[in-house]
Protein backbone atom coordinates (compact mmCIF):
# COMPACT_ATOMS: atom_id res chain seq x y z
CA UNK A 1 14.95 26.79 -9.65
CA UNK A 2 13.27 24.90 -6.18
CA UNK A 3 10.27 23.12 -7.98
CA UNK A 4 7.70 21.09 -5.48
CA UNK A 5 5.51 18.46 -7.23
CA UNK A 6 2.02 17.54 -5.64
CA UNK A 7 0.14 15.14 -7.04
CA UNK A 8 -3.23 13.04 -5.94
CA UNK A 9 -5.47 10.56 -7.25
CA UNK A 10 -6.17 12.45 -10.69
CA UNK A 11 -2.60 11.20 -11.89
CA UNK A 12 -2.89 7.54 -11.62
CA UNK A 13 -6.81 7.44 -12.56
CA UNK A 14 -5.91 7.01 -16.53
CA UNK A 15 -3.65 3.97 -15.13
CA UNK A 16 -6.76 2.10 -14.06
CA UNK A 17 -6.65 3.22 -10.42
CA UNK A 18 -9.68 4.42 -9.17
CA UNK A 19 -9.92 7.74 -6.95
CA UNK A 20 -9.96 6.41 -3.33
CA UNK A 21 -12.90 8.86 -2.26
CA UNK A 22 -15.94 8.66 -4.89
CA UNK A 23 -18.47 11.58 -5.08
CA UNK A 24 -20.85 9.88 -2.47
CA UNK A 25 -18.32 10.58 0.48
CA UNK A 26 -17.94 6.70 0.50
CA UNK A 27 -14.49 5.13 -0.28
CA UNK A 28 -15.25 1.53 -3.01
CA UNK A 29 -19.05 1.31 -1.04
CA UNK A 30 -17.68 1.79 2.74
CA UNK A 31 -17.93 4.45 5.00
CA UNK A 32 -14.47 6.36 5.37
CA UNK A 33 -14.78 5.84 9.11
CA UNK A 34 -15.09 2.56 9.01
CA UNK A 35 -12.05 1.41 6.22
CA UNK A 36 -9.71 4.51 6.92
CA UNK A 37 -9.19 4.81 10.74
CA UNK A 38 -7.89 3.67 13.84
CA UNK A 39 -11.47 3.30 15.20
CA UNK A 40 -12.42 1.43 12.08
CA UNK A 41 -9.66 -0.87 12.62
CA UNK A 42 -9.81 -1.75 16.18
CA UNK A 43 -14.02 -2.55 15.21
CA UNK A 44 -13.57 -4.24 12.53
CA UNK A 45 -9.66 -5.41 11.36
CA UNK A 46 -11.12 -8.07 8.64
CA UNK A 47 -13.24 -5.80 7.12
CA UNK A 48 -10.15 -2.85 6.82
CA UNK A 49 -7.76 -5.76 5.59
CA UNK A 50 -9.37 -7.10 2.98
CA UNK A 51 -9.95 -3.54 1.97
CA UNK A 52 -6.57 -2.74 1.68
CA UNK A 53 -5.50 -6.41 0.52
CA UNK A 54 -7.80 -5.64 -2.69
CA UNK A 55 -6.14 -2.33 -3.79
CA UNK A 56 -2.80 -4.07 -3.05
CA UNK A 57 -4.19 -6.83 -5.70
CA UNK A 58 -5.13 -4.51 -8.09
CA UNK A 59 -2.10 -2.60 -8.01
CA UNK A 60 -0.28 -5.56 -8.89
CA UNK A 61 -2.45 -6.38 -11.85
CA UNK A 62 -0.37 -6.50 -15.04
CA UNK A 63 -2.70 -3.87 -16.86
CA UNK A 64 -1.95 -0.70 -13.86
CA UNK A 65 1.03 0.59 -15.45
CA UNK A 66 2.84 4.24 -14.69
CA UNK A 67 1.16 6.57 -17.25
CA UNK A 68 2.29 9.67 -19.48
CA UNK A 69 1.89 12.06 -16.56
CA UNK A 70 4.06 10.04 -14.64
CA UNK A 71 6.70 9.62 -16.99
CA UNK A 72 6.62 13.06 -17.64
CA UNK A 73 7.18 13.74 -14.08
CA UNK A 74 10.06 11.86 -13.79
CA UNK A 75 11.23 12.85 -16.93
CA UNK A 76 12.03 15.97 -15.71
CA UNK A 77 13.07 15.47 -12.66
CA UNK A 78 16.08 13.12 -14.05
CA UNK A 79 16.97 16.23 -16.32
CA UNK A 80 16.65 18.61 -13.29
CA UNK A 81 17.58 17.09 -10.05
CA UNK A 82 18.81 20.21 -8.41
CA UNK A 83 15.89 21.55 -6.44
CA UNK A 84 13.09 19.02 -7.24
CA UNK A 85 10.68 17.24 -4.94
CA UNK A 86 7.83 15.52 -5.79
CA UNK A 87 5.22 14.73 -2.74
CA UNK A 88 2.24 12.35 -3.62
CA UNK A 89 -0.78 12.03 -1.42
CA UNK A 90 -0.77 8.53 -3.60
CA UNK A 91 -0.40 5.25 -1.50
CA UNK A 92 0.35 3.41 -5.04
CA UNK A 93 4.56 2.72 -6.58
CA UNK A 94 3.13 4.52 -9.72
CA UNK A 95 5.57 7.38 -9.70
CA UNK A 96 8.91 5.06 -8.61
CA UNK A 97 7.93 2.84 -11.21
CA UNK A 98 8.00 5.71 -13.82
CA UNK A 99 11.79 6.86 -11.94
CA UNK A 100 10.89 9.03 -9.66
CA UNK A 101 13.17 8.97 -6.95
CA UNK A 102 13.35 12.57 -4.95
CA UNK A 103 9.89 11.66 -3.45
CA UNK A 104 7.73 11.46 -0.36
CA UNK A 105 4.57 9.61 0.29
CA UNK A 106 2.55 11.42 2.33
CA UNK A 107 -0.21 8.97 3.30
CA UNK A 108 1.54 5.47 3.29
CA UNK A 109 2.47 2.94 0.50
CA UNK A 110 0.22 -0.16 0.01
CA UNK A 111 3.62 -2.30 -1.05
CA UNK A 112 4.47 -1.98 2.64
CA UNK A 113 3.20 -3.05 6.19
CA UNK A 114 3.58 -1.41 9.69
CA UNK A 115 4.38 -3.18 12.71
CA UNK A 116 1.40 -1.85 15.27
CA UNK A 117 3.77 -2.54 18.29
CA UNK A 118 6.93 -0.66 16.92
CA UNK A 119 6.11 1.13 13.89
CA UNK A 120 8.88 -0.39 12.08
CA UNK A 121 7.42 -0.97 8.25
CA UNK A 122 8.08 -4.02 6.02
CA UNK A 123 8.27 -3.89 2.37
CA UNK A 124 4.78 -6.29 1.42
CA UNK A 125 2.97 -7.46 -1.68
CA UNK A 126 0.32 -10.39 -0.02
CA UNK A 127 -2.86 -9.74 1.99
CA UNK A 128 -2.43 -9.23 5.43
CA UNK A 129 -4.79 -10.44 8.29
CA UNK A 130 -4.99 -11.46 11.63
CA UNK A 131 -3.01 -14.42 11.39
CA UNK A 132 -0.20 -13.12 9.51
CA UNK A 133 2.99 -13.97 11.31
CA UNK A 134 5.58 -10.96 11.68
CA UNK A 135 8.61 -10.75 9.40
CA UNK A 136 10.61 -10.62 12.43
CA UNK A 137 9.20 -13.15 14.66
CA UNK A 138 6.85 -15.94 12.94
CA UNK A 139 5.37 -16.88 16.28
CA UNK A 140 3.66 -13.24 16.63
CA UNK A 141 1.00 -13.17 14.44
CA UNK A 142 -1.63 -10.22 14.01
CA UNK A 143 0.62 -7.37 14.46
CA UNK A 144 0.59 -6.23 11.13
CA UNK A 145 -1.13 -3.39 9.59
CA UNK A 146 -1.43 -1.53 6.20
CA UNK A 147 1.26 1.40 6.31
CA UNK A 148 -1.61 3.55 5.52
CA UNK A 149 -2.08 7.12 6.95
CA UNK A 150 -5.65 7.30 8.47
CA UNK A 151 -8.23 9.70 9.31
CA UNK A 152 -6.75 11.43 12.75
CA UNK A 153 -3.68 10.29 11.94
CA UNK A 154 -0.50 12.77 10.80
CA UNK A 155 0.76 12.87 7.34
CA UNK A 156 4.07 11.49 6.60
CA UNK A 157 7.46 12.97 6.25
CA UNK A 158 5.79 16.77 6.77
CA UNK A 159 8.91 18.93 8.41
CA UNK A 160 10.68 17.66 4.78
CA UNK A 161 7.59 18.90 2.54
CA UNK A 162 6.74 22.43 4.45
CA UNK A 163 10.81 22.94 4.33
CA UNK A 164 10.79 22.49 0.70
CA UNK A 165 7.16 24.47 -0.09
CA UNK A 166 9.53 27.74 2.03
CA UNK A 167 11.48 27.90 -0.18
CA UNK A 168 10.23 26.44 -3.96
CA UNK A 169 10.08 28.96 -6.68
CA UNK A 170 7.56 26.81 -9.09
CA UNK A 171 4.56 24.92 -7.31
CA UNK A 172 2.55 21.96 -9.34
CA UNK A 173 -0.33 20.65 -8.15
CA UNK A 174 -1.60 17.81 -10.22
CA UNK A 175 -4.26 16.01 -9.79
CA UNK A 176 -5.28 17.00 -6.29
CA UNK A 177 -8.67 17.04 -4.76
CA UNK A 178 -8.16 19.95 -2.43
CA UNK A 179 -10.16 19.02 0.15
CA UNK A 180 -7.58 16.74 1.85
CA UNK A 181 -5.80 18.69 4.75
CA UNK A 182 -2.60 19.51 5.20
CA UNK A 183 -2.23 18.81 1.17
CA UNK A 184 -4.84 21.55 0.12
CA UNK A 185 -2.93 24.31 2.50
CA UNK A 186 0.42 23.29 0.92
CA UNK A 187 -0.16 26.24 -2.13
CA UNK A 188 -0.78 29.00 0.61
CA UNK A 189 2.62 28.27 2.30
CA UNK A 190 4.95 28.68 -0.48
CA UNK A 191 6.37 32.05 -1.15
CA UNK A 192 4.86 35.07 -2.27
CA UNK A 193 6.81 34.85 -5.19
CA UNK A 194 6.42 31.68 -6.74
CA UNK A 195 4.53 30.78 -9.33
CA UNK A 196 1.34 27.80 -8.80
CA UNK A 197 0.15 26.07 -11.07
CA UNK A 198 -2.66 23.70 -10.74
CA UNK A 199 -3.50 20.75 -13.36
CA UNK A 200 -6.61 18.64 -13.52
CA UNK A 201 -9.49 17.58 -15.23
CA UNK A 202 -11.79 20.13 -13.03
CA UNK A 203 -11.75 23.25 -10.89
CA UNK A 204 -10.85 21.95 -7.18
CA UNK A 205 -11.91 24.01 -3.87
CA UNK A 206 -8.56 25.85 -3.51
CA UNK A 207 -8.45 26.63 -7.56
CA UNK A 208 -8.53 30.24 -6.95
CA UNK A 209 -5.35 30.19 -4.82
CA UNK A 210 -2.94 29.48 -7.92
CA UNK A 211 -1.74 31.50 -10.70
CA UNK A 212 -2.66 29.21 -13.68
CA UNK A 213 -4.64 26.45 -14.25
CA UNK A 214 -4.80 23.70 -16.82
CA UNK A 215 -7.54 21.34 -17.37
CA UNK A 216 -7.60 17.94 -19.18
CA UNK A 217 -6.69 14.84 -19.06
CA UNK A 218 -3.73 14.50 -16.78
CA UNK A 219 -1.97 12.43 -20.13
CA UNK A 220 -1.98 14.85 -21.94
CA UNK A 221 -1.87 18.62 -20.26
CA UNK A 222 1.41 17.33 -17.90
CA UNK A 223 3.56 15.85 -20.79
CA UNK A 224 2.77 19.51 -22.60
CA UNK A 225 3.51 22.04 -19.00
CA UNK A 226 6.73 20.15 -18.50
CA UNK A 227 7.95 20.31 -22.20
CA UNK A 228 7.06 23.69 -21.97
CA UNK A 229 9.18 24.29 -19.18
CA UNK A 230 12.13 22.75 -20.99
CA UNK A 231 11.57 24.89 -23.51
C-alpha cells in the first residue's frame, strides 16, 4: 500500500510550537508581507532575521520535544517503509527527531541557512544577520538567509510529492490548514481510488474533499488511526 503523509502546524502545536499564521492574518504580531517574503526581506533584513532567529531559539528550547502524533508517525513508517512518504509543510526537525526519515520539507527547515548568491544551504542553529560571515568564505559576510520558502516563492521538492500523491492508495492529512497552496490541492490529485483521510482539531476549507475525518487533539486521534491501521 503507497501511503502519503501531510502534515502542518496542528501536529507540532501540543509540542509548544505555535501555528505560524494566527487567526488575525498576522504571523507572531507582523504582517506576512513583511516577515515572509522576498520584498519583506530586501526592506527590512533585521526585522525578518530576528524573526526567524526567535523560532530557531525556541525550537531549540529543551521543553519543544517531538510529540505522540509524531511518534506515531514514525512509528509506522519504520514498520512500513515500502510505499511511505511523509511531506510536512513544517519548517521545524519535529518529525526527524521522532525517526522519520522518508520525508520532505516543503517550505524550508529553520536548522538550516541558504546562501542568497548560490542557493547552496548550510546546516545552522545561531541567529543569522547581516554580519554573519559565510561558512565557506569568512570574509563574505551578509549572504546568508533563512532556508525558508516565502510568499511567491515555489514549494520545495514538488515533482517528488505530486509523483508520490499519483500514485498513493491511503492519503493523511494531519494537521493542515488548507488554505496554503499547493498543500490544500494535494487531496484532489491523488487517485480516484484512494482513500483521504483528514485529522485535526477542526473542519478546514477543503474538509469536504476527503472521505473521513477525525477531530481531536492531534495526541490522541493519530496514535489511535495508525494503530488502527495496524490492526
Amino acid at each position: 500500500m503507497n501511503i502519503v503523509v501531510l502534515t502542518g502546524a496542528g501536529i507540532s502545536v501540543e509540542s509548544g510550537l505555535r501555528a505560524f499564521r494566527g487567526p488575525d492574518g498576522l504571523w507572531e504580531g507582523h504582517r506576512i508581507e513583511d516577515v515572509c517574503s522576498p520584498q519583506g526581506f530586501s526592506r527590512d533584513p533585521d526585522l525578518v532575521y530576528d524573526f526567524y532567529n526567535a523560532r530557531r531559539r525556541q525550537l531549540q528550547e529543551f521543553d519543544v520535544q517531538p510529540n505522540a502524533a509524531h511518534l506515531a508517525v514514525a512509528k509506522y513508517e519504520h514498520e512500513h517503509p515500502n510505499g511511505f512518504l511523509l511531506i510536512t509543510q513544517n519548517v521545524d526537525n519535529l518529525h526527524e527527531r521522532a525517526g522519520s526519515k522518508q520525508m520532505l520539507h516543503l517550505h524550508g527547515e529553520l536548522l538550516s541557512a541558504r546562501c542568497i548568491d548560490t542557493g547552496r544551504t548550510y546546516p545552522w542553529r545561531g541567529d543569522i544577520d547581516r554580519f554573519t560571515p559565510h561558512p565557506e568564505n569568512p570574509e563574505l559576510k551578509g549572504r546568508l538567509r533563512p532556508d525558508i520558502v516565502w510568499f511567491g516563492e515555489m514549494p520545495m521538492h514538488m515533482s517528488r510529492a505530486e509523483s508520490a500523491l499519483k500514485k498513493c492508495d491511503l492519503f493523511v492529512a494531519i494537521g493542515t490548514s488548507g488554505n496554503v497552496y499547493p498543500a490544500a490541492g494535494f487531496v484532489s490529485q491523488t487517485p480516484k481510488s484512494c482513500r483521504r483521510v483528514e485529522i485535526n482539531f477542526a473542519d478546514t476549507e477543503v474538509s469536504s474533499s476527503f472521505d473521513e475525518r477525525l477531530t481531536g487533539l492531534a495526541t490522541e486521534t493519530v496514535p489511535a488511526f495508525f494503530e488502527s491501521l495496524v490492526q
